[in-house]
Protein backbone atom coordinates (compact mmCIF):
# COMPACT_ATOMS: atom_id res chain seq x y z
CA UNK A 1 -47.15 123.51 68.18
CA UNK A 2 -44.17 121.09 67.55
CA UNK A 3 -45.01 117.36 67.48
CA UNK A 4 -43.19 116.54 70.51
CA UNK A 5 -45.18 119.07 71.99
CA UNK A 6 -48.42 118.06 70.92
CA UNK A 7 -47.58 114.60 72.00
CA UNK A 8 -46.55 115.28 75.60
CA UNK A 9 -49.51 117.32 76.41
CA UNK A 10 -51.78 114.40 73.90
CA UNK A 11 -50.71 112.12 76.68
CA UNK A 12 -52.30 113.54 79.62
CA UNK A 13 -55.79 113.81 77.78
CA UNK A 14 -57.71 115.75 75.15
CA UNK A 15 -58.00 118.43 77.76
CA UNK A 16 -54.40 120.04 78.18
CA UNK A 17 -54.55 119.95 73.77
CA UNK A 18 -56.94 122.30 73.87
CA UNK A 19 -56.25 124.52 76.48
CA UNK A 20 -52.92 124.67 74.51
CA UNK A 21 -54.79 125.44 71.54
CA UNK A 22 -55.62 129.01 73.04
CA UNK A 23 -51.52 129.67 73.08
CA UNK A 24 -50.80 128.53 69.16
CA UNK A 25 -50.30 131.36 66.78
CA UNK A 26 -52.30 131.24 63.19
CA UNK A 27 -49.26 129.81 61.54
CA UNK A 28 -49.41 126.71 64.03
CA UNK A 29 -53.23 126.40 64.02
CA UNK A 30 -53.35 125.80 60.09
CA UNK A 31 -50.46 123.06 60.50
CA UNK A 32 -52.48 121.19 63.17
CA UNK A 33 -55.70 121.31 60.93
CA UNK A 34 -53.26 120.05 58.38
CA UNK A 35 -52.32 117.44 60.14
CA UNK A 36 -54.77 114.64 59.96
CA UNK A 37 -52.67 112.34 61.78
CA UNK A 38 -52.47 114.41 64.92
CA UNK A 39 -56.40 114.96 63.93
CA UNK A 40 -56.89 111.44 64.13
CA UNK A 41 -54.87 110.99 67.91
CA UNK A 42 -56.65 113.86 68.94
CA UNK A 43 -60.16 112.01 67.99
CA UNK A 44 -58.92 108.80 69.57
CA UNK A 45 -57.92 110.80 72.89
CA UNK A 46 -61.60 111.86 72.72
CA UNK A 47 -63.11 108.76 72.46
CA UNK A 48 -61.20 106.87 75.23
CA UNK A 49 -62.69 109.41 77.47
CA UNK A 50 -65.92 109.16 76.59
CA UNK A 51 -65.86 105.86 76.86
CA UNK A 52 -64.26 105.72 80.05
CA UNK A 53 -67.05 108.79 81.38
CA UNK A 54 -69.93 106.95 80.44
CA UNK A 55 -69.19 103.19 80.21
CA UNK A 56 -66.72 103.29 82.85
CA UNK A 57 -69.27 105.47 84.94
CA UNK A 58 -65.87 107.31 86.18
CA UNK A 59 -67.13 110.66 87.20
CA UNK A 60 -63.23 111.92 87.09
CA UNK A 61 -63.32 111.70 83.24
CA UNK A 62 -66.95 112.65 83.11
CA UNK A 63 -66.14 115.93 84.70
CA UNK A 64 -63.17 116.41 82.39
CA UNK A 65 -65.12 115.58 79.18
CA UNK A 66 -67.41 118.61 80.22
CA UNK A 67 -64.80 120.93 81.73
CA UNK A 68 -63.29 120.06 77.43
CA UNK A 69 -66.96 120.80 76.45
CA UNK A 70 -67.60 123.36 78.41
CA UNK A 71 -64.39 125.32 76.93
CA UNK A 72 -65.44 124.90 73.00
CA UNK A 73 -68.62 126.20 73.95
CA UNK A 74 -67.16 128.80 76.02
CA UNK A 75 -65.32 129.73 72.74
CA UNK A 76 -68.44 130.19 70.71
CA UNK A 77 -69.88 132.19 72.44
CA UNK A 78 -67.12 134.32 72.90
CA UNK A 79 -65.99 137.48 70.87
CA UNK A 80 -62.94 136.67 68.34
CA UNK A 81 -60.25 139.70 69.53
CA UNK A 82 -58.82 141.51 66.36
CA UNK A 83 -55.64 140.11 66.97
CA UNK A 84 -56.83 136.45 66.27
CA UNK A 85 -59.20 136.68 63.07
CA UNK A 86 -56.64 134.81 61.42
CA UNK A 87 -56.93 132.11 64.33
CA UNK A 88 -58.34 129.18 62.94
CA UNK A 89 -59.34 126.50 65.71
CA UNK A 90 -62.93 125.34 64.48
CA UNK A 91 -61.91 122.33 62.49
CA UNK A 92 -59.92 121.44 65.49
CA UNK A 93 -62.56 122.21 68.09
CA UNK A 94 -65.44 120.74 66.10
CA UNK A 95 -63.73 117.40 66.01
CA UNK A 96 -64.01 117.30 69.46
CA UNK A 97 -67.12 118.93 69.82
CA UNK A 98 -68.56 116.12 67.71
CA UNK A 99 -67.41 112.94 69.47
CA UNK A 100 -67.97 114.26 72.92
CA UNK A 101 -71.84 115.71 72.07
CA UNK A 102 -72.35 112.40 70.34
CA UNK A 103 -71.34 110.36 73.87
CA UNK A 104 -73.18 112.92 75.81
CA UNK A 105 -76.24 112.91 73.82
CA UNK A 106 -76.30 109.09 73.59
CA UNK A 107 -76.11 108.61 77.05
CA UNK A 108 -79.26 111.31 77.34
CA UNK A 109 -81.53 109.92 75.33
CA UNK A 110 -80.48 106.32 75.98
CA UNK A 111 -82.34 107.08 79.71
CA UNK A 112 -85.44 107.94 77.87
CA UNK A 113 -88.43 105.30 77.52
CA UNK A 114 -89.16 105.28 73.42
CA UNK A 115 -92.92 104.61 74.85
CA UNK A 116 -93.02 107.84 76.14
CA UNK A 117 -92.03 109.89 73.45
CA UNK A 118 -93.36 108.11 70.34
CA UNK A 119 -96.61 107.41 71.34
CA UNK A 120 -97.45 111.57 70.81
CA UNK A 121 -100.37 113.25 69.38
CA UNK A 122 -100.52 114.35 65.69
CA UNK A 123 -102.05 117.85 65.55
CA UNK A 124 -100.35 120.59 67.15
CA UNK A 125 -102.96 121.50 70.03
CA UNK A 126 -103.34 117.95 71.32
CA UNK A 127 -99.67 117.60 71.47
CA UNK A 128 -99.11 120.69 73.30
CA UNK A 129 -101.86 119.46 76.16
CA UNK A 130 -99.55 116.34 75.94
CA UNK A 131 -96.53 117.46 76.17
CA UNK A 132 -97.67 120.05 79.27
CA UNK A 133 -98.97 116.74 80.80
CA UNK A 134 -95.66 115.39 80.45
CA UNK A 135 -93.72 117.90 82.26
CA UNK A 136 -96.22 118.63 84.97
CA UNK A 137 -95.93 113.99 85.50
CA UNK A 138 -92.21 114.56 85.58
CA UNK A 139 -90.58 114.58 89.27
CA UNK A 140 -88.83 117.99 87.68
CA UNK A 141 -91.96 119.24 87.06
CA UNK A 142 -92.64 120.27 90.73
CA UNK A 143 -88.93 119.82 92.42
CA UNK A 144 -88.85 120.12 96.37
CA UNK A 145 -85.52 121.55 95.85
CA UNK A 146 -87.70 125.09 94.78
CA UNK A 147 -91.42 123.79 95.97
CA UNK A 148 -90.72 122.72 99.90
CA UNK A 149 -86.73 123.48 100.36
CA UNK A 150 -86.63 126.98 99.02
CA UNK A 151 -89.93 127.75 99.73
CA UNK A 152 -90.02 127.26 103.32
CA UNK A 153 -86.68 126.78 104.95
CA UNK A 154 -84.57 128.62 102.07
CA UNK A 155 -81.51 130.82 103.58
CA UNK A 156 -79.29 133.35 101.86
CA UNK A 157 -76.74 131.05 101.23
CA UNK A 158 -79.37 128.49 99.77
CA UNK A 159 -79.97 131.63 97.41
CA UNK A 160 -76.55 132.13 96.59
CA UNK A 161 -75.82 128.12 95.89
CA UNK A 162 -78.55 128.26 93.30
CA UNK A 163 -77.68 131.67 91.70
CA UNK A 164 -74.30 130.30 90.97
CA UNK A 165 -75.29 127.55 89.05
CA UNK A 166 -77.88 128.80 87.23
CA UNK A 167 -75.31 130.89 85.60
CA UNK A 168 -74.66 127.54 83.68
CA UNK A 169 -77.35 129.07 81.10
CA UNK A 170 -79.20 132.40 82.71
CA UNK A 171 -76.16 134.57 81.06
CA UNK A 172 -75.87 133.33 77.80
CA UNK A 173 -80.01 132.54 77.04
CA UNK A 174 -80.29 135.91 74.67
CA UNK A 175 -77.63 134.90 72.30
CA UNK A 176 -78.58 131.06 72.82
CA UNK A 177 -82.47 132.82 71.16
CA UNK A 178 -80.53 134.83 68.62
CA UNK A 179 -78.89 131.47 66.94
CA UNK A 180 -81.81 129.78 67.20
CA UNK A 181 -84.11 131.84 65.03
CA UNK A 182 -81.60 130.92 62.08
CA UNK A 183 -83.42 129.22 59.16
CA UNK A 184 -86.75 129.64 60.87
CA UNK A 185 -89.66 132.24 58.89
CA UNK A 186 -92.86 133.16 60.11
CA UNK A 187 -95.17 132.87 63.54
CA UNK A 188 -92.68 130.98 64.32
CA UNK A 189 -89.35 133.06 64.11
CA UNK A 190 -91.42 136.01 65.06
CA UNK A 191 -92.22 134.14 68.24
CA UNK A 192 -88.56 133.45 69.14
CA UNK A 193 -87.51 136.98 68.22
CA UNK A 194 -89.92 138.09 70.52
CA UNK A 195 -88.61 136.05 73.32
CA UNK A 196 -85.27 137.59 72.52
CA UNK A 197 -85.70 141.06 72.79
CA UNK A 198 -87.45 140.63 75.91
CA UNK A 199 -84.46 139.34 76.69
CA UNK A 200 -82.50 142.54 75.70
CA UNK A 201 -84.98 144.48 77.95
CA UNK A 202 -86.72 145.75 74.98
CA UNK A 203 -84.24 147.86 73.65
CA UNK A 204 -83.41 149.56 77.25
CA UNK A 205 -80.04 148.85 78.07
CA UNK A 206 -80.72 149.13 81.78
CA UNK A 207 -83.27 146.28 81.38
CA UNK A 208 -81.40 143.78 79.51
CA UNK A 209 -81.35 140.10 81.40
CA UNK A 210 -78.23 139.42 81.10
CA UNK A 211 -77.31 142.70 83.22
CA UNK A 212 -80.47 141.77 85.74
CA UNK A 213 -79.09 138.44 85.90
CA UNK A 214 -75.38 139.82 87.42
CA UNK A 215 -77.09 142.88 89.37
CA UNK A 216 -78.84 139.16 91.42
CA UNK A 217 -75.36 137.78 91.43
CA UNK A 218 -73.58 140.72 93.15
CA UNK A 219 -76.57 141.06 95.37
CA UNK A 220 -76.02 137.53 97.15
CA UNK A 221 -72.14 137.93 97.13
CA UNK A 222 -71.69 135.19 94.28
CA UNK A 223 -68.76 136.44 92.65
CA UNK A 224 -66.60 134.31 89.85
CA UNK A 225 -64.35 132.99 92.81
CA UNK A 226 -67.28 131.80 94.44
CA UNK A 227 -68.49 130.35 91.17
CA UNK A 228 -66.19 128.79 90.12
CA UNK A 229 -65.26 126.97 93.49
CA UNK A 230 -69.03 126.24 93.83
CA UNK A 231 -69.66 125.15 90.65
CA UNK A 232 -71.36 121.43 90.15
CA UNK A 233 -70.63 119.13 87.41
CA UNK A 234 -74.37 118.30 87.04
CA UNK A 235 -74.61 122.31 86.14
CA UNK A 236 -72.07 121.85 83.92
CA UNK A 237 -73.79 119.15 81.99
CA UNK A 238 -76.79 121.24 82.16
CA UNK A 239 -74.88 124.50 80.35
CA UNK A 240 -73.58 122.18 77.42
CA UNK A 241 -76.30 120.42 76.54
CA UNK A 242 -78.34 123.86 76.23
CA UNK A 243 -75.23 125.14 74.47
CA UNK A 244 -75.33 122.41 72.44
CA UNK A 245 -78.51 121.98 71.13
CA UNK A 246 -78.85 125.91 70.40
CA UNK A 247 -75.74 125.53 68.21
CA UNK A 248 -75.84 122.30 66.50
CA UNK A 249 -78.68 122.94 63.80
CA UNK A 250 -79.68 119.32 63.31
CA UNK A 251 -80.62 119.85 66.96
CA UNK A 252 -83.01 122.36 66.37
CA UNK A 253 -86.11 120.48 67.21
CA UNK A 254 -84.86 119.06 70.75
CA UNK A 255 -83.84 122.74 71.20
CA UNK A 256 -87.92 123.70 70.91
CA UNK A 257 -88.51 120.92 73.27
CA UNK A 258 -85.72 122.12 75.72
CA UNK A 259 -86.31 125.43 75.95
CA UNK A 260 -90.04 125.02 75.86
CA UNK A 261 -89.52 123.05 79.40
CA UNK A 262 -87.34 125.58 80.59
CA UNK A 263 -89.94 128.78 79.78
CA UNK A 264 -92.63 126.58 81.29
CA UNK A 265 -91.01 125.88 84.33
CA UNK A 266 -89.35 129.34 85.33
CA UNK A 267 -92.20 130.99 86.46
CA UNK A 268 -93.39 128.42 89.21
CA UNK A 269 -89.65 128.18 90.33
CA UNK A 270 -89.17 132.07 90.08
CA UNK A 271 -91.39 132.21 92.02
CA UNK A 272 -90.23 130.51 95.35
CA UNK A 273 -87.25 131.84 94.61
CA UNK A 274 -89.08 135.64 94.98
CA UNK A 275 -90.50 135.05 98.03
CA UNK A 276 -87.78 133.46 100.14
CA UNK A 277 -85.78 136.71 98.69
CA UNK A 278 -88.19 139.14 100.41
CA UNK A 279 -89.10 137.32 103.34
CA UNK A 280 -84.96 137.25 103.92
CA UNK A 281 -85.22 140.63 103.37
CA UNK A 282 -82.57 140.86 101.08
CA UNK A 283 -81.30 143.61 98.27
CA UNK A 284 -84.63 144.47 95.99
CA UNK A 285 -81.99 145.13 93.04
CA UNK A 286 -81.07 141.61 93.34
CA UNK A 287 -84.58 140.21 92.78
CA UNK A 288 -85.90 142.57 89.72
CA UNK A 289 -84.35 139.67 87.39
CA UNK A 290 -86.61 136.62 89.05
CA UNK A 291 -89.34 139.02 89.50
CA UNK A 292 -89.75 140.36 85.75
CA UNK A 293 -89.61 136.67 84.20
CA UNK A 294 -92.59 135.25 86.25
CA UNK A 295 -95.12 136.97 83.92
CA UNK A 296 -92.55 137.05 81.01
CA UNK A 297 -91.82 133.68 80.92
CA UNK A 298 -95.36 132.80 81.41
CA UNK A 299 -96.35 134.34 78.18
CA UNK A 300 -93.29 133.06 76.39
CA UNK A 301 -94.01 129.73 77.52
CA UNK A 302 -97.86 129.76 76.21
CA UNK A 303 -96.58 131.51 72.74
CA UNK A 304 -93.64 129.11 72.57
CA UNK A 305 -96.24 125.97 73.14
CA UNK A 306 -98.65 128.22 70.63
CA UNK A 307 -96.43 129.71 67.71
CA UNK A 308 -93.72 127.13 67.65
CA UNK A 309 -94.41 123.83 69.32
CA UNK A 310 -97.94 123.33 67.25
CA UNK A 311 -97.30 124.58 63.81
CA UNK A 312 -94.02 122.32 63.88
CA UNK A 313 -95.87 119.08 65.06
CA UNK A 314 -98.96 120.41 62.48
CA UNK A 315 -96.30 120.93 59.55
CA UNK A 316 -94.77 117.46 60.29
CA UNK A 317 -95.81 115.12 63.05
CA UNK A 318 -92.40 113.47 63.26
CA UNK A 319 -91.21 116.51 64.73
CA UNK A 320 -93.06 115.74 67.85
CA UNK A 321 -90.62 112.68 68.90
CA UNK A 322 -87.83 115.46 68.96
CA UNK A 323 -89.26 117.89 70.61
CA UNK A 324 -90.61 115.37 73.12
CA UNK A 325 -87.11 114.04 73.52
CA UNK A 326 -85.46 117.63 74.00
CA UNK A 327 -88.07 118.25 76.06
CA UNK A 328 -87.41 115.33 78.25
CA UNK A 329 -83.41 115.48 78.16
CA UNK A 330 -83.98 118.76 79.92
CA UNK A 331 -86.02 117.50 82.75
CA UNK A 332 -84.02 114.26 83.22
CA UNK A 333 -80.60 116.47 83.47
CA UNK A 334 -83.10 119.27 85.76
CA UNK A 335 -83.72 116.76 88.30
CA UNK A 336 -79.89 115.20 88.44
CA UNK A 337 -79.09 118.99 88.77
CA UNK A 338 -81.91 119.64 91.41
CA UNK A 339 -81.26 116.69 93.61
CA UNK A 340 -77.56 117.37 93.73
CA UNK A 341 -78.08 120.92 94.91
CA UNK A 342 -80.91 120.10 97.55
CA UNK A 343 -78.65 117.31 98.61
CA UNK A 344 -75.96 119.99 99.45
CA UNK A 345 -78.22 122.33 101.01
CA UNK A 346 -79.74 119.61 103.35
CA UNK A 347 -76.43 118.79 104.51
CA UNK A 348 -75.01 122.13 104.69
CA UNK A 349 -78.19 122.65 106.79
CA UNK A 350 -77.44 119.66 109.27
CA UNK A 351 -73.52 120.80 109.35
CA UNK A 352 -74.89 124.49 111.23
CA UNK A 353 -77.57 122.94 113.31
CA UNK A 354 -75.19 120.34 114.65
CA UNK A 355 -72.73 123.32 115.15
CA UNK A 356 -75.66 125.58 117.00
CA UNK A 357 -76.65 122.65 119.17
C-alpha cells in the first residue's frame, strides 16, 4: 500500500486502514509491519477514537471502534485461504486489537463497584454459592426482556429480533471452548472439553450447535440481510468482549467468570424462549437448538461452577476477583443488550397496535 495511499484512507479513521488491509498483497503487508512510523499513526488513529467513543460518549465512534473490533475478531476466527499463508496482518491487527480492548475493557470494569468483587470468599465452594448469589441479585439475572416480554406477549418477530443478535456469540461458542482449554490440565480442562464436544453434538455431525443454531435462524426467516440490517451495537459489544476474552490469554480468568454467567443463565432464558416457540406454533426444527441446551447447559453450568470455578479460587484465591469481574462484565453488557432489545420490541409493539386501532 503506497504511503499516499495509506495516508488518504489514515485520514478518514482506523477503520477504512483495515478494511484496506484485506486488499494488500504479502509483499505490501511485510512493508507496513516494517513501517513503524505508519505503525505509530495507525496507533494514534486508534486512540483518538477511543477516546472520542468513551470520553466523548459519541456513540458514532463507539459503533465504529466495534464495527474495527468486530473485523479483527472476525479474522481470527476465520480460516486463512491457501492463497494468503504468506499474508501477514497480525502485527498490524494486534496493534489495534490492543488499544481498542484496552479502552473497551477499561470502560467495563470501570462500571464495576471494587466492593463487590473483592470482598469474595476464599475456598472454592463458598465462592461458588457467592458468586451464584451474585448473578441471581443482578437485574440480568432474571431480565423481563425473556421472564415477562417473551414469556407472555412474545411474537414471531420478537423471536426473530433476538435470534439475530444472539448470533453475536451462539455461532462461534465451540471454537471460543476449543481456545480456551489452552494451557489448562486436569478436572479442569476435562471439564471445558466436555462442554465442547457437546458442542460438536458429540461427534454427530447432524447434532453439532453451530448447525442447530442456523437450522433456528432459517426457521424464523433471519437471514444475513436481515442480520446485518438488524444488528445492534450493544450485540456487537457483547460478541467482542466474548471474543476477546476467549482469545487474549491474560484474560483467561474473566473468561471462567463470563462464560460461567452465560452457562448459568441459558437455561432459564431457553427456556421462555421454548415455550413462546410452541405456543406460536412455529417450525419444531427451529427450536431443537434452545431445546437441547436447557438440560445441557444446566449441567455445564453446575460442572463449570464445580470443576473450574472452585479448584481455581481453591488453587489461588486471587483468582476469584477475576472471575468475579468477568463474571460481572457479562451481566452489566447482558442487561445494556437486554434493555435495548425489549426497548425495540415494546415499541415495535405500540407501532402495530396503533396501526390495528
Amino acid at each position: 500500500m503506497p504511503e499516499k495511499y495509506w495516508e488518504n484512507h489514515l485520514a478518514a479513521g482506523p477503520l477504512p486502514v483495515v478494511r484496506a488491509l484485506e486488499s494488500c498483497t504479502a509483499g505490501e503487508l511485510a512493508r507496513l509491519t516494517a513501517d513503524y512510523t505508519s505503525r505509530g499513526k495507525l496507533a494514534a488513529s486508534c486512540e483518538e477514537l477511543a477516546e472520542r467513543a468513551y470520553s466523548g460518549r459519541d456513540r458514532t465512534a463507539l459503533t465504529e471502534l466495534h464495527q474495527l473490533l468486530a473485523l479483527v475478531y472476525d479474522r481470527d476466527f476465520s480460516g486463512v485461504p491457501v492463497a494468503e499463508v504468506d499474508h501477514e496482518r497480525q502485527p498490524l491487527l494486534r496493534d489495534v486489537a490492543a488499544i481498542l480492548e484496552r479502552a473497551v475493557l477499561g470502560h467495563e470494569l470501570a462500571r464495576i463497584d471494587e466492593a463487590s468483587v473483592g470482598d469474595h470468599p476464599r475456598s472454592g465452594p463458598e465462592y461458588v454459592h457467592w458468586l451464584k448469589d451474585r448473578v441471581n441479585e443482578h437485574p440480568a439475572g432474571w431480565h423481563p426482556l425473556y421472564h415477562e416480554h417473551i414469556a407472555h406477549r412474545g411474537t414471531p418477530e420478537d423471536l426473530r429480533l433476538l435470534l439475530a443478535q444472539e448470533t453475536s456469540l451462539d455461532p462461534r461458542f465451540d471454537d471460543i471452548l476449543a481456545s480456551m482449554q489452552m494451557g489448562r490440565t486436569g478436572g479442569e480442562k476435562m471439564e471445558i472439553a466436555a462442554n465442547y464436544w457437546d458442542e460438536m453434538g458429540n461427534g454427530d455431525a447432524g447434532l453439532v450447535h453451530t448447525s442447530l443454531f442456523s437450522q433456528a435462524l432459517e426457521a424464523i426467516g433471519a437471514d444475513s440481510a436481515y442480520i446485518r440490517d438488524s444488528f445492534m451495537l450493544e450485540a456487537v459489544i457483547c460478541g467482542n468482549l466474548s471474543a476477546c476474552l476467549a482469545l487474549g490469554r491474560r484474560h483467561y480468568y474473566k473468561a471462567v467468570g463470563y462464560f460461567g454467567v452465560t452457562e448459568y443463565l441459558a437455561p432459564r432464558r431457553f427456556r421462555c424462549m421454548v415455550d413462546t416457540w410452541r405456543r406460536l406454533d412455529l417450525p419444531e426444527v427451529g427450536i431443537t437448538y434452545h431445546d437441547l441446551h436447557i438440560g445441557i447447559d444446566a449441567g455445564h453450568a453446575s460442572g463449570w461452577f464445580k470443576n473450574v470455578v472452585a479448584p481455581l479460587v481453591d488453587g489461588d484465591p486471587l483468582a476469584g476477583r477475576d472471575i468475579a469481574l468477568g463474571a460481572m462484565i457479562r451481566l452489566n453488557t447482558s442487561r445494556d443488550y437486554l434493555d435495548e432489545l425489549l426497548l425495540r420490541m415494546r415499541d415495535r409493539s405500540l407501532v402495530e397496535a396503533g396501526a390495528e386501532a
